[in-house]
N, C-alpha and C. Protein backbone atom coordinates (compact mmCIF):
# COMPACT_ATOMS: atom_id res chain seq x y z
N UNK A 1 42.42 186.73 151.78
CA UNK A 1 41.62 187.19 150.64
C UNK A 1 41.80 186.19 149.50
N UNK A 2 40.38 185.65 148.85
CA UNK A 2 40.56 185.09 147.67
C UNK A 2 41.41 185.33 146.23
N UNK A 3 41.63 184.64 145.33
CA UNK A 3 42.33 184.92 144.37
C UNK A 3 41.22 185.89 143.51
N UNK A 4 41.02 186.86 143.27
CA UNK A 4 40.15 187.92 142.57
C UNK A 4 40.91 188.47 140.89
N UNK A 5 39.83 188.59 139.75
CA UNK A 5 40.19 188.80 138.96
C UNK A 5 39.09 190.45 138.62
N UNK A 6 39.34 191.52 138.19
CA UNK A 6 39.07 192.80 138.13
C UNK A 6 39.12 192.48 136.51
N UNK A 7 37.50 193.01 136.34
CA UNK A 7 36.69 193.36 134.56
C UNK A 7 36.63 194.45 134.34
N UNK A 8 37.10 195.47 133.27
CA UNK A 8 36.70 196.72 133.29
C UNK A 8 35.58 196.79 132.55
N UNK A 9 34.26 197.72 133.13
CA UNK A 9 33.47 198.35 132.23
C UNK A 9 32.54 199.68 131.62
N UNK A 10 32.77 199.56 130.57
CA UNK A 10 32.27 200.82 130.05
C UNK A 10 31.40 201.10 129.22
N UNK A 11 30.47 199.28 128.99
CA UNK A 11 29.04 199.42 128.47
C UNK A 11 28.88 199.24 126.83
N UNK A 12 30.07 199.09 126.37
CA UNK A 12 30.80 199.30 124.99
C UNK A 12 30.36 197.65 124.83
N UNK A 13 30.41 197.02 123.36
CA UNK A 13 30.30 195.44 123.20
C UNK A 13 31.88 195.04 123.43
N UNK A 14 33.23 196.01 123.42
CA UNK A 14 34.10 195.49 123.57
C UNK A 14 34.46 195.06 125.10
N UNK A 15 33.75 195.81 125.92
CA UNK A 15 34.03 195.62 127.22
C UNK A 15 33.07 194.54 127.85
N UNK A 16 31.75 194.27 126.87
CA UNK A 16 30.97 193.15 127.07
C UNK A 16 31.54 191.48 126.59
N UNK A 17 32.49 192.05 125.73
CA UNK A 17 33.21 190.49 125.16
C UNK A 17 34.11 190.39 126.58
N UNK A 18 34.96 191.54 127.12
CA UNK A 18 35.63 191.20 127.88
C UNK A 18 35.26 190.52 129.47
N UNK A 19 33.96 190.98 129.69
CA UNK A 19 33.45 190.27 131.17
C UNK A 19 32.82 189.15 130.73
N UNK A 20 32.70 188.66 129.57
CA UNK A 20 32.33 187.17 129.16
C UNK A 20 33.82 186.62 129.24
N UNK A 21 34.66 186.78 128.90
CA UNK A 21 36.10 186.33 128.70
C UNK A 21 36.35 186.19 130.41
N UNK A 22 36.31 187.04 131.22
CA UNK A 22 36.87 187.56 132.50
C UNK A 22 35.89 186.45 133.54
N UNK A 23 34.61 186.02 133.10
CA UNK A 23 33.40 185.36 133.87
C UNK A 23 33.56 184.11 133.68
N UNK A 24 34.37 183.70 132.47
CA UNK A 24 34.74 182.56 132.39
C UNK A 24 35.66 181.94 132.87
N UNK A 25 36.83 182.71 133.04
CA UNK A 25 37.95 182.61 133.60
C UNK A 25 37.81 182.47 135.47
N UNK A 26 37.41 183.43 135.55
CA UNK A 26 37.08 183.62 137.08
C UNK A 26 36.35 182.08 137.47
N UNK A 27 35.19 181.55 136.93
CA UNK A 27 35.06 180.02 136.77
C UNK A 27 36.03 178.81 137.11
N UNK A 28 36.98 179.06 136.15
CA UNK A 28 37.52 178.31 135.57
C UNK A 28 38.41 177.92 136.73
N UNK A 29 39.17 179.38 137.11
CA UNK A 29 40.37 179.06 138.37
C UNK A 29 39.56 179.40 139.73
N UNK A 30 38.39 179.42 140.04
CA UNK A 30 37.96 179.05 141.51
C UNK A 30 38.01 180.72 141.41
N UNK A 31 37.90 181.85 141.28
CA UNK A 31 38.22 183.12 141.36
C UNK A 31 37.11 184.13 141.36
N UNK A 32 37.33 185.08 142.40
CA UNK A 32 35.94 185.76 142.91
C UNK A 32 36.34 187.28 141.33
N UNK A 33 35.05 187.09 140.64
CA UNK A 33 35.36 188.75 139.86
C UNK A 33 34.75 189.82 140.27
N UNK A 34 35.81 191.06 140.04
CA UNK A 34 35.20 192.19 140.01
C UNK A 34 35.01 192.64 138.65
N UNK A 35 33.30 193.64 138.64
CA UNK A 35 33.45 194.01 137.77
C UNK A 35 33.42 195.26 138.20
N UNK A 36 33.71 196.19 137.63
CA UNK A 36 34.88 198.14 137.71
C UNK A 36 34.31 198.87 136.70
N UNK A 37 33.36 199.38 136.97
CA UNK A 37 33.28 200.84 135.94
C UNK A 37 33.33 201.84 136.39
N UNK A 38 34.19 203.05 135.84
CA UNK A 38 35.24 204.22 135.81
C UNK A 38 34.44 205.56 135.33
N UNK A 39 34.17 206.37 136.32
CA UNK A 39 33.55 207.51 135.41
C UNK A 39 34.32 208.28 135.25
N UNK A 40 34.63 209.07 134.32
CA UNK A 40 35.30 210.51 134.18
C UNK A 40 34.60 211.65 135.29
N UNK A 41 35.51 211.86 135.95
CA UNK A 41 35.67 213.57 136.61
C UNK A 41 34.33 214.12 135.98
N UNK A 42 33.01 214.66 137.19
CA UNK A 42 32.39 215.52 135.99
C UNK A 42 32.81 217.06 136.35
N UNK A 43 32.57 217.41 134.95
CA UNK A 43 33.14 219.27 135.08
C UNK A 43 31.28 220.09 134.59
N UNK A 44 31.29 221.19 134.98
CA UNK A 44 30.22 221.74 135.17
C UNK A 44 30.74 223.05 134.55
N UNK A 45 29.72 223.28 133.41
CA UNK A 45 29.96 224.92 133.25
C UNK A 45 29.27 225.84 134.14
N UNK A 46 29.71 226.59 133.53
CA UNK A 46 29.69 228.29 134.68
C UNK A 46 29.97 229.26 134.31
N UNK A 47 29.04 230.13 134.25
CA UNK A 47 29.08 231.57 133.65
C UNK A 47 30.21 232.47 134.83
N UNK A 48 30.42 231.94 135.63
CA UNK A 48 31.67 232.61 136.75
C UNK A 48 33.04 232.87 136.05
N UNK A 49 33.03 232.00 135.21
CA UNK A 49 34.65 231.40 134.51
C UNK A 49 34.72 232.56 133.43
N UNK A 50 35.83 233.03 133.03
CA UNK A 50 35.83 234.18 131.63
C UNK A 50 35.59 232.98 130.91
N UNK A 51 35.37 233.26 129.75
CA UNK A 51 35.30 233.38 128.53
C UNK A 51 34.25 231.59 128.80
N UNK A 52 33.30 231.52 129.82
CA UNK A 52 32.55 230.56 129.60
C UNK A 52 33.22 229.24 129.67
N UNK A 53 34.38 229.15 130.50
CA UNK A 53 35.02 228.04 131.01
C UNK A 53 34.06 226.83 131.61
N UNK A 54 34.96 225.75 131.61
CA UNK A 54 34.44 224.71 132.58
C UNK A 54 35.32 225.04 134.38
N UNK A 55 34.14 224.61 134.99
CA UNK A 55 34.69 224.51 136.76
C UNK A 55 34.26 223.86 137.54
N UNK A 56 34.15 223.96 138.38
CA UNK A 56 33.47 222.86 139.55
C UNK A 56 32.70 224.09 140.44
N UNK A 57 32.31 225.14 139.88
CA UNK A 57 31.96 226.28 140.41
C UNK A 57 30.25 226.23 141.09
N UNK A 58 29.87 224.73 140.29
CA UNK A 58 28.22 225.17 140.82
C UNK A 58 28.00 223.64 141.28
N UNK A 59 28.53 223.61 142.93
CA UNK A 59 28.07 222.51 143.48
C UNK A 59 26.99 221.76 143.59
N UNK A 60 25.44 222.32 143.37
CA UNK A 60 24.04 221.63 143.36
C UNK A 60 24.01 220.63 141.92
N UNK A 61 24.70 221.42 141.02
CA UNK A 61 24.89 220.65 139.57
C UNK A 61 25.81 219.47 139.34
N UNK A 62 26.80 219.79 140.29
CA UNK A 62 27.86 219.01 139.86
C UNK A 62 27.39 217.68 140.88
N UNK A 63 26.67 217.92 142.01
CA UNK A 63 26.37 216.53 142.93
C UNK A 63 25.46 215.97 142.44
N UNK A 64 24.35 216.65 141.47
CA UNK A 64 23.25 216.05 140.94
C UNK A 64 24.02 215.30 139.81
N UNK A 65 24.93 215.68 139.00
CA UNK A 65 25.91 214.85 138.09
C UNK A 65 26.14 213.78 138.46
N UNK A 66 27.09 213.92 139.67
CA UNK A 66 27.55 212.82 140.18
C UNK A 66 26.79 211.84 140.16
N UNK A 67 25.50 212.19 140.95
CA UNK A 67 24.37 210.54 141.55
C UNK A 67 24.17 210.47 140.05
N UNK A 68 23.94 210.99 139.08
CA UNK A 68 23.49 210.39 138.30
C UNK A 68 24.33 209.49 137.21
N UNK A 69 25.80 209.77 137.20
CA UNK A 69 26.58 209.03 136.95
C UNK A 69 26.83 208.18 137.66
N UNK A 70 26.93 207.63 139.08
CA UNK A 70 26.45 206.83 139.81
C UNK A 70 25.46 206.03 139.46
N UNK A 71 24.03 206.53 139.31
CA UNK A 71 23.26 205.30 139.11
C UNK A 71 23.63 204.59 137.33
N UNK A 72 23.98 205.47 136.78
CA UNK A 72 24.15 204.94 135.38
C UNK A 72 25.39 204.13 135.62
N UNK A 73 26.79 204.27 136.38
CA UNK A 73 27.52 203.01 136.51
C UNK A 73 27.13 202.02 136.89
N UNK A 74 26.15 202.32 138.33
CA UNK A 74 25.24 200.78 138.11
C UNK A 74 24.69 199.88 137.68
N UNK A 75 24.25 200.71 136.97
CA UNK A 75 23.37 199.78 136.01
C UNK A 75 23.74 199.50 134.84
N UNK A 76 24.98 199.98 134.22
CA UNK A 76 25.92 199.57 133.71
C UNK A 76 26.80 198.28 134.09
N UNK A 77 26.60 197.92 135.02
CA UNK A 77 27.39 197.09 135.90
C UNK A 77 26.64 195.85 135.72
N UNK A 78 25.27 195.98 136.41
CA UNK A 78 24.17 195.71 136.51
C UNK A 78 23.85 194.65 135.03
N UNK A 79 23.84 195.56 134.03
CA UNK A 79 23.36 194.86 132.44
C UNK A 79 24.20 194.15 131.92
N UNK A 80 26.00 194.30 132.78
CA UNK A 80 27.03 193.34 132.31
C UNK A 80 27.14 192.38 132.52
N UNK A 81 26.29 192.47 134.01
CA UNK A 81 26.76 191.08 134.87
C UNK A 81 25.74 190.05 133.86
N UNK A 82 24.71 190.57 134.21
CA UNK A 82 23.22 189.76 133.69
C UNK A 82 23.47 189.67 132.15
N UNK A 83 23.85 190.24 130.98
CA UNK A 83 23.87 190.15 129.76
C UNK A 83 25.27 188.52 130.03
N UNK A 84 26.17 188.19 130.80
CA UNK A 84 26.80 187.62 130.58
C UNK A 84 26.44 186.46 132.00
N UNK A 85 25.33 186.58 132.03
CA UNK A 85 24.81 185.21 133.37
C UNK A 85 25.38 185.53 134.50
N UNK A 86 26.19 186.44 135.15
CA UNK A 86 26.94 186.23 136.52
C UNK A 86 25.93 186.47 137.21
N UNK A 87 25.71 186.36 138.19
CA UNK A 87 25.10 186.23 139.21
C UNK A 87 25.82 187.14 141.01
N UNK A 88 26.99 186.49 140.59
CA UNK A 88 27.91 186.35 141.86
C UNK A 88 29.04 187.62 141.97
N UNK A 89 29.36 188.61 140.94
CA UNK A 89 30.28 189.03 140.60
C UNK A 89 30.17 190.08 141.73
N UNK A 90 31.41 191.04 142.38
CA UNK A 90 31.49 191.86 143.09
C UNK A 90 31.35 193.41 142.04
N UNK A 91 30.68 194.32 142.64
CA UNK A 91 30.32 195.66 141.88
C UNK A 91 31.58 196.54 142.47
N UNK A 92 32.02 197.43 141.63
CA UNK A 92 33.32 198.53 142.14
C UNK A 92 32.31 199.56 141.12
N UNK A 93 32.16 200.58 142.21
CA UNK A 93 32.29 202.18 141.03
C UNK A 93 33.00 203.02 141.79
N UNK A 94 33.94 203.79 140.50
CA UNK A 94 35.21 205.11 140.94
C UNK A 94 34.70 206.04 139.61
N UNK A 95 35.27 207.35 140.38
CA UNK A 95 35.61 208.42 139.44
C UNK A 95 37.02 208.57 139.38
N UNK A 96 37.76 208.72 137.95
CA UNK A 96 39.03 209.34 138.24
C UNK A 96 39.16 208.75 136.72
N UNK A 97 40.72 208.83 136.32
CA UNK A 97 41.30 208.41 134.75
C UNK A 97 40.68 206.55 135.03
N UNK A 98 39.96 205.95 134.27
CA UNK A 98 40.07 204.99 134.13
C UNK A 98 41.04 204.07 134.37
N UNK A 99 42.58 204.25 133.92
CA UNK A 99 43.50 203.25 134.56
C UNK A 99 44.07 203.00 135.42
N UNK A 100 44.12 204.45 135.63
CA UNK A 100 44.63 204.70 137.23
C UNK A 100 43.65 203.79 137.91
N UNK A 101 41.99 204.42 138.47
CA UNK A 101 40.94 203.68 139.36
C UNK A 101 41.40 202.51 138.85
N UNK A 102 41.33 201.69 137.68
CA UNK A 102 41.25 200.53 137.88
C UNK A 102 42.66 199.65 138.21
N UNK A 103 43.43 200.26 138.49
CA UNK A 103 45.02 199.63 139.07
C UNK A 103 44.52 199.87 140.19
N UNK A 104 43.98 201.05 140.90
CA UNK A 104 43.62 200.99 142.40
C UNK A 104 42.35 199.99 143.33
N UNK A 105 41.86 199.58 142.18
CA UNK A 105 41.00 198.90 142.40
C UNK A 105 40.88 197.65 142.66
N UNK A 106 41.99 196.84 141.26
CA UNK A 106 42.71 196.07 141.44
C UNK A 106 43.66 195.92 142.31
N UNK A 107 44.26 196.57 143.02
CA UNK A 107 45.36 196.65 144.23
C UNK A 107 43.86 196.50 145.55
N UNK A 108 43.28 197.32 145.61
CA UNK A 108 42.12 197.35 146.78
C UNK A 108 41.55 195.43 147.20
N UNK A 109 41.83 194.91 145.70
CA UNK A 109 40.27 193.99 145.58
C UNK A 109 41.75 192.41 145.76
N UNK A 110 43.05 193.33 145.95
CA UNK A 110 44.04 191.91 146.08
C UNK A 110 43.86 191.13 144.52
N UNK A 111 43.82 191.56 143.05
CA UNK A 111 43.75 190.97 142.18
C UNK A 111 45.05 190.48 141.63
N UNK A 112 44.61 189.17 140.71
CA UNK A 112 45.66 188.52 140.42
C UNK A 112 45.58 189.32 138.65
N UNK A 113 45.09 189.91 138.31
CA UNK A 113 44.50 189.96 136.84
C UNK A 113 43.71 190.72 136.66
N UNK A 114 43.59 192.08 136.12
CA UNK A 114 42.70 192.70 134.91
C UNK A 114 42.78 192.76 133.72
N UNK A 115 41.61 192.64 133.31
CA UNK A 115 40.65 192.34 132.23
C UNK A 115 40.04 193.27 131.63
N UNK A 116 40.13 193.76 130.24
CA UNK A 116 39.10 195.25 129.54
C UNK A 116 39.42 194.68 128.23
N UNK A 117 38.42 195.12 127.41
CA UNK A 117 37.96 194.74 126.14
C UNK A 117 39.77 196.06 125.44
N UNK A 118 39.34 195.52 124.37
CA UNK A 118 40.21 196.58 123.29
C UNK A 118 38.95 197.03 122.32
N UNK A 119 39.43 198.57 122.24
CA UNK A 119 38.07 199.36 121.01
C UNK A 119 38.82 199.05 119.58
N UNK A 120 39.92 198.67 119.54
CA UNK A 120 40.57 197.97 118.33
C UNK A 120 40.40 199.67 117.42
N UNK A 121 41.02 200.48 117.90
CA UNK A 121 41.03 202.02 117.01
C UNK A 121 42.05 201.97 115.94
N UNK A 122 43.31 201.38 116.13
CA UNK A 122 44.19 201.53 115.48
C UNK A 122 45.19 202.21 115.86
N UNK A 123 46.27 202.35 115.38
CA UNK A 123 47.49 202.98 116.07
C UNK A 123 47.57 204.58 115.99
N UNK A 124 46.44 204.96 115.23
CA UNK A 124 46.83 206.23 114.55
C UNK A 124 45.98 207.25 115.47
N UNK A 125 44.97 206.83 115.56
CA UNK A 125 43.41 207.28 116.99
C UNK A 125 44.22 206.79 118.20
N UNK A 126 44.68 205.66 118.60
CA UNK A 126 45.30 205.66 119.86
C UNK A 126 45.96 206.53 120.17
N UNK A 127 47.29 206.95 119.47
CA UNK A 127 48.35 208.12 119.35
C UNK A 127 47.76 209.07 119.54
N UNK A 128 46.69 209.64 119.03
CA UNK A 128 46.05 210.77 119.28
C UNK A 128 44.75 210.84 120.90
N UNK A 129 43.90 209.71 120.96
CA UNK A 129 43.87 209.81 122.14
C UNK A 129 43.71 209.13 123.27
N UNK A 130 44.51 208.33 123.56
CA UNK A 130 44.88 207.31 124.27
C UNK A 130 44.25 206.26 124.37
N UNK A 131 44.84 205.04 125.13
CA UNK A 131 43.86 204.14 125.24
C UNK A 131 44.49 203.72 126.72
N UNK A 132 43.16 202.95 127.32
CA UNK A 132 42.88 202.46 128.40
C UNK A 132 43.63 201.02 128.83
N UNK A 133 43.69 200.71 127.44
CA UNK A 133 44.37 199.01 127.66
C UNK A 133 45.78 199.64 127.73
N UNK A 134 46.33 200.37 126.83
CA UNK A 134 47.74 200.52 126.94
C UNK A 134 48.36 201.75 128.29
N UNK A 135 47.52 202.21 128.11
CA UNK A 135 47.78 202.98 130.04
C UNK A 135 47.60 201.66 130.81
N UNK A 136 47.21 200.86 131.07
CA UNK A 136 47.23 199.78 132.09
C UNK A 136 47.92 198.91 132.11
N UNK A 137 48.91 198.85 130.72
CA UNK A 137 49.83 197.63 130.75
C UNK A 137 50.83 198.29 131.11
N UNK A 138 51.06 199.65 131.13
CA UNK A 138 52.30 200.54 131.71
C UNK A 138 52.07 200.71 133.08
N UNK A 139 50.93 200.82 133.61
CA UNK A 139 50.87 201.22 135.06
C UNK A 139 50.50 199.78 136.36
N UNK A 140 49.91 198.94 135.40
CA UNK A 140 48.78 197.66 136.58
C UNK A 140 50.63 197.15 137.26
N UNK A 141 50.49 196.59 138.38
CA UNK A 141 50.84 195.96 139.08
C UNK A 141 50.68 194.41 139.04
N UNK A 142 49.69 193.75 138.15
CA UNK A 142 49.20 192.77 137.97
C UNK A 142 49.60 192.85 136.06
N UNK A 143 49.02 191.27 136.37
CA UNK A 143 48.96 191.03 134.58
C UNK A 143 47.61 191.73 133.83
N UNK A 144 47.91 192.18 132.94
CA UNK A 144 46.70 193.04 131.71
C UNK A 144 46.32 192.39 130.96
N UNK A 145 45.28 191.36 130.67
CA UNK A 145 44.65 190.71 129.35
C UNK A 145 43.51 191.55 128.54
N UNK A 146 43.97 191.82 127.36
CA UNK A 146 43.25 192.60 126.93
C UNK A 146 42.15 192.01 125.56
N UNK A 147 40.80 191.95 125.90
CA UNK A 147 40.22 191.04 124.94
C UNK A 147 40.06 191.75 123.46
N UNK A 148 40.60 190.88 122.43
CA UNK A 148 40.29 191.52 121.05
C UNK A 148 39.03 191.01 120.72
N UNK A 149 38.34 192.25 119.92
CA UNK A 149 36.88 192.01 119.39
C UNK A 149 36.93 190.44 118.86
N UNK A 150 35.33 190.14 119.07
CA UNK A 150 35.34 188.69 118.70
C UNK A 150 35.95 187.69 119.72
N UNK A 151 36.86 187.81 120.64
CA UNK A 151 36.96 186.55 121.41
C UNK A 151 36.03 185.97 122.23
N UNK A 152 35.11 186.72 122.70
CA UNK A 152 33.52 186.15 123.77
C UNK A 152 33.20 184.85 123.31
N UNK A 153 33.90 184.95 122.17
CA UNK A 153 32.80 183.11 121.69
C UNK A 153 33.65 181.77 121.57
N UNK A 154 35.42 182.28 122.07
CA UNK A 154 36.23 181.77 121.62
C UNK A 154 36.54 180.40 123.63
């Protein structure tokens, strides 16, 4: 297996600086990229549940969810590659926590390196509700480069 470098995306301009950063690189060292976008779990309401809970209670809804988060990772994928010229890049779509899929993904795809933009929130919004770059520098198996706003041009 080639030396592979794993892009995360989530359609955001920070995750668009980062597959410009990640497309260049992949260039640079001979390296096949993936690019990885992560959907969240979908949950489905349901009048089954007391008090108007969420469940997974109404399967026709929740599969029609799915494809359709499906085609929207695509083409999410799709507008990253092309907004940043690739041509060549390998497509990954998962459901699950974002860092998790994308450590598994990266482990799947034999990567030397993932790659995801930073939303640059601050320490105070992170603390409260997490972030994606810093779940992945605790969990990846690989090295984590995490692009700060503004580097795409650097």
């Amino acid at each position: 297996m080639s030396t592979s470098i794993v892009c995360g995306v989530d359609g955001s301009p920070d995750s668009n600086a980062a597959v410009a950063v990640a497309a260049r690189m992949a260039d640079r060292l001979g390296a096949r990229l993936v690019l990885a976008h992560v959907a969240e779990p979908v949950l489905t309401y349901s009048h089954a549940v007391p008090f108007g809970g969420l469940s997974n209670a109404a399967p026709l809804a929740r599969e029609e969810l799915m494809a359709a988060q499906e085609e929207s990772g695509a083409r999410m994928l799709e507008d990253a590659a092309r907004g940043a010229g690739i041509t060549d890049a390998v497509h990954r779509l998962a459901v699950g926590l974002p860092a998790e899929q994308l450590v598994e993904i990266a482990d799947d795809e034999g990567a030397e390196l993932i790659v995801v933009g930073s939303r640059g929130r601050g320490a105070l919004k992170t603390a409260f509700l997490g972030s994606v770059s810093s779940s992945l520098v605790g969990i990846a198996r690989c090295p984590v480069l995490i692009v700060p706003p503004g580097a795409e041009g650097s």
